[in-house]
C-alpha atoms as a PDB file:
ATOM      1  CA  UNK A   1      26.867 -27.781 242.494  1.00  0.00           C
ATOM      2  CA  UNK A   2      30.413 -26.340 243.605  1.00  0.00           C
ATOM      3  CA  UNK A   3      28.185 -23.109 245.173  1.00  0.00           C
ATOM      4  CA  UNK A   4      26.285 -25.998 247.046  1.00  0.00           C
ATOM      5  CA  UNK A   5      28.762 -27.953 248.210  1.00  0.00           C
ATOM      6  CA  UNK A   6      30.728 -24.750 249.439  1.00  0.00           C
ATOM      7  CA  UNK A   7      27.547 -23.565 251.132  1.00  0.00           C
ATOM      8  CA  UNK A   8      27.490 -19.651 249.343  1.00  0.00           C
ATOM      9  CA  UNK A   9      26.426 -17.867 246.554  1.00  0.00           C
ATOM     10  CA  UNK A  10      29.465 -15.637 246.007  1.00  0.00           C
ATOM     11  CA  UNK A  11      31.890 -18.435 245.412  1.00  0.00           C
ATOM     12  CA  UNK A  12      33.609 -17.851 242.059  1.00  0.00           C
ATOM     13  CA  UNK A  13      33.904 -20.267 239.828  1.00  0.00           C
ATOM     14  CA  UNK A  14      36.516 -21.368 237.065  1.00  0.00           C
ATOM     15  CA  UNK A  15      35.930 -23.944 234.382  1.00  0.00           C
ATOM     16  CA  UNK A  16      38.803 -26.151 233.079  1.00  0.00           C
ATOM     17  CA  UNK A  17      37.639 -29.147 230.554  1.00  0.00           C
ATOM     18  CA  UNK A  18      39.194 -29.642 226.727  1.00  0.00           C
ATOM     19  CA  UNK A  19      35.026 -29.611 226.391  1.00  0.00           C
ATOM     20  CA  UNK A  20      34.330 -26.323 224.669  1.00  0.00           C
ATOM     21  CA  UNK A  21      30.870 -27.536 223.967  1.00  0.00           C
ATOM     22  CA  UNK A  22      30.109 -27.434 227.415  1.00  0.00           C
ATOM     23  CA  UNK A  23      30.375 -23.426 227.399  1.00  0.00           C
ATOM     24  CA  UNK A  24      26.442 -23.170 226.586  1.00  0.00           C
ATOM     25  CA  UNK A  25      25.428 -25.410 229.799  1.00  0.00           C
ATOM     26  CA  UNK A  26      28.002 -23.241 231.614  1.00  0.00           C
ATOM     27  CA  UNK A  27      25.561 -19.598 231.509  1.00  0.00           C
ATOM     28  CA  UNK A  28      23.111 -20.480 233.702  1.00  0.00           C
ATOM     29  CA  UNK A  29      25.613 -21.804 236.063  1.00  0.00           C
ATOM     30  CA  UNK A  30      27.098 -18.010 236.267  1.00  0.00           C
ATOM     31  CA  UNK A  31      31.304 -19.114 235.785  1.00  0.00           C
ATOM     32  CA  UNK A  32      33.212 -16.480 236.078  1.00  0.00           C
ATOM     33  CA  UNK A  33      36.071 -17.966 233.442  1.00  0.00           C
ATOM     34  CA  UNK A  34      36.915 -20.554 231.302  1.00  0.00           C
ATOM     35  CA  UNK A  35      40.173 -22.713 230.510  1.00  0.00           C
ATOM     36  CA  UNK A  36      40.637 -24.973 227.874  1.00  0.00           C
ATOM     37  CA  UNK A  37      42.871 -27.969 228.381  1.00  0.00           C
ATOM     38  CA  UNK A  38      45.890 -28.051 227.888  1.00  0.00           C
ATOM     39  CA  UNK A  39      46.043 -25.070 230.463  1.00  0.00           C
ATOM     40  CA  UNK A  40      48.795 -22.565 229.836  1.00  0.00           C
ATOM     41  CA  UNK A  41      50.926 -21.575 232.589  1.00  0.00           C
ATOM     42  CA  UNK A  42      49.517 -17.941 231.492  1.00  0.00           C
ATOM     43  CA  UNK A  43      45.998 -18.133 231.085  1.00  0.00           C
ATOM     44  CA  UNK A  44      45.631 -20.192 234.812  1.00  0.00           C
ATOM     45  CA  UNK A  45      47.205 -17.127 236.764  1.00  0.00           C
ATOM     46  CA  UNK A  46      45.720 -14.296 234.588  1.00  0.00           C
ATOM     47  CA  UNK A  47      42.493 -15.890 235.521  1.00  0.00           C
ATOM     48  CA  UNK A  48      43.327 -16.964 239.494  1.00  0.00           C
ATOM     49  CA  UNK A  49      44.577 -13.046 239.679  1.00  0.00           C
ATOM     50  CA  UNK A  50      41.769 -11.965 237.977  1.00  0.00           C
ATOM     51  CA  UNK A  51      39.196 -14.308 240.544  1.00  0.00           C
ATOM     52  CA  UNK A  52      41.362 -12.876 243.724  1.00  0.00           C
ATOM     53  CA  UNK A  53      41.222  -9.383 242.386  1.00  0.00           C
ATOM     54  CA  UNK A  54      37.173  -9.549 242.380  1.00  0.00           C
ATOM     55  CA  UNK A  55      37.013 -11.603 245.461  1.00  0.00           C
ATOM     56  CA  UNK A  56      39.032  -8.576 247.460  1.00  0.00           C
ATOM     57  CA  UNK A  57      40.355 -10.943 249.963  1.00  0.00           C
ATOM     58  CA  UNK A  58      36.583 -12.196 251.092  1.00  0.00           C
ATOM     59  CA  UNK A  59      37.975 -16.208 250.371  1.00  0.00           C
ATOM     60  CA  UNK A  60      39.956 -18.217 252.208  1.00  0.00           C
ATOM     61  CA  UNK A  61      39.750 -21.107 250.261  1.00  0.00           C
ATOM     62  CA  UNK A  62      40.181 -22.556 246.920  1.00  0.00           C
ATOM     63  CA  UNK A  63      38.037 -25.612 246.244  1.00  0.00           C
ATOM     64  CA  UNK A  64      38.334 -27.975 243.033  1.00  0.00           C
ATOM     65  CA  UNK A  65      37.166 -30.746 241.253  1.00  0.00           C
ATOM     66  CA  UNK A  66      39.805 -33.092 242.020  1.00  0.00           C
ATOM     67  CA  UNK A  67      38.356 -36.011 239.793  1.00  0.00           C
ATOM     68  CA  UNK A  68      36.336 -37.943 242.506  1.00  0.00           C
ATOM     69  CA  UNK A  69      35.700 -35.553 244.759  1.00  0.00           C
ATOM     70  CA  UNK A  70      35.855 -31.662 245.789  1.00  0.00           C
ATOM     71  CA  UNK A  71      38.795 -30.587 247.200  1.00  0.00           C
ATOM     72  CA  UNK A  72      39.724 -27.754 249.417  1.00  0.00           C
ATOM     73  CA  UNK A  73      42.869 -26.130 249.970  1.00  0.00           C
ATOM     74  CA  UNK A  74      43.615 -22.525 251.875  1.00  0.00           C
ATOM     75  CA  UNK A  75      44.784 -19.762 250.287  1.00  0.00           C
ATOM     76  CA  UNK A  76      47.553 -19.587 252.556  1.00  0.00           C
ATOM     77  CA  UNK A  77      48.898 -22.699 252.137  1.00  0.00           C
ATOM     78  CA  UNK A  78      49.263 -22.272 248.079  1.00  0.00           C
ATOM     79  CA  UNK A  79      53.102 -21.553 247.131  1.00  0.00           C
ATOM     80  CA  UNK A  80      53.697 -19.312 243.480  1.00  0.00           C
ATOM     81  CA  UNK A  81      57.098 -20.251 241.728  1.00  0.00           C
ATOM     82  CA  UNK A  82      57.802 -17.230 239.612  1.00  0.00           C
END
């Protein structure tokens, strides 16, 4: 649905639920990585590198679930605290 909404095929998408279970209805779907709830610090930016990295600076947005509806932010606008 996210591809949809987003209007492309090579959008890449990340799962985050504490719904493993879902993993099976996720293949078809083609997601790129998963994250279990709670999310580690770690495993969220080893897996946003890891999404940039393959996306070679094609996106220029990140778009999300945000509960009731898809969200969109730009990649320039997101700020890392190291």
């Amino acid at each position: 649905m996210m591809r949809k909404v987003l209007g492309t095929k090579d959008a890449i998408l990340i799962y985050v639920s504490n719904h493993e279970q879902v993993l099976i209805t996720l293949l078809p779907a083609d997601v790129f990585d998963f994250i279990g709830k709670p999310i580690s610090e770690e495993k969220f930016f080893s897996s946003f590198s890891r999404a940039i990295d393959k996306l070679n600076g094609r996106a220029a947005l990140l778009a999300f679930n945000g509960g009731q509806s898809f969200q969109h932010i730009e990649y320039g606008k997101i700020l890392y605290n190291v």
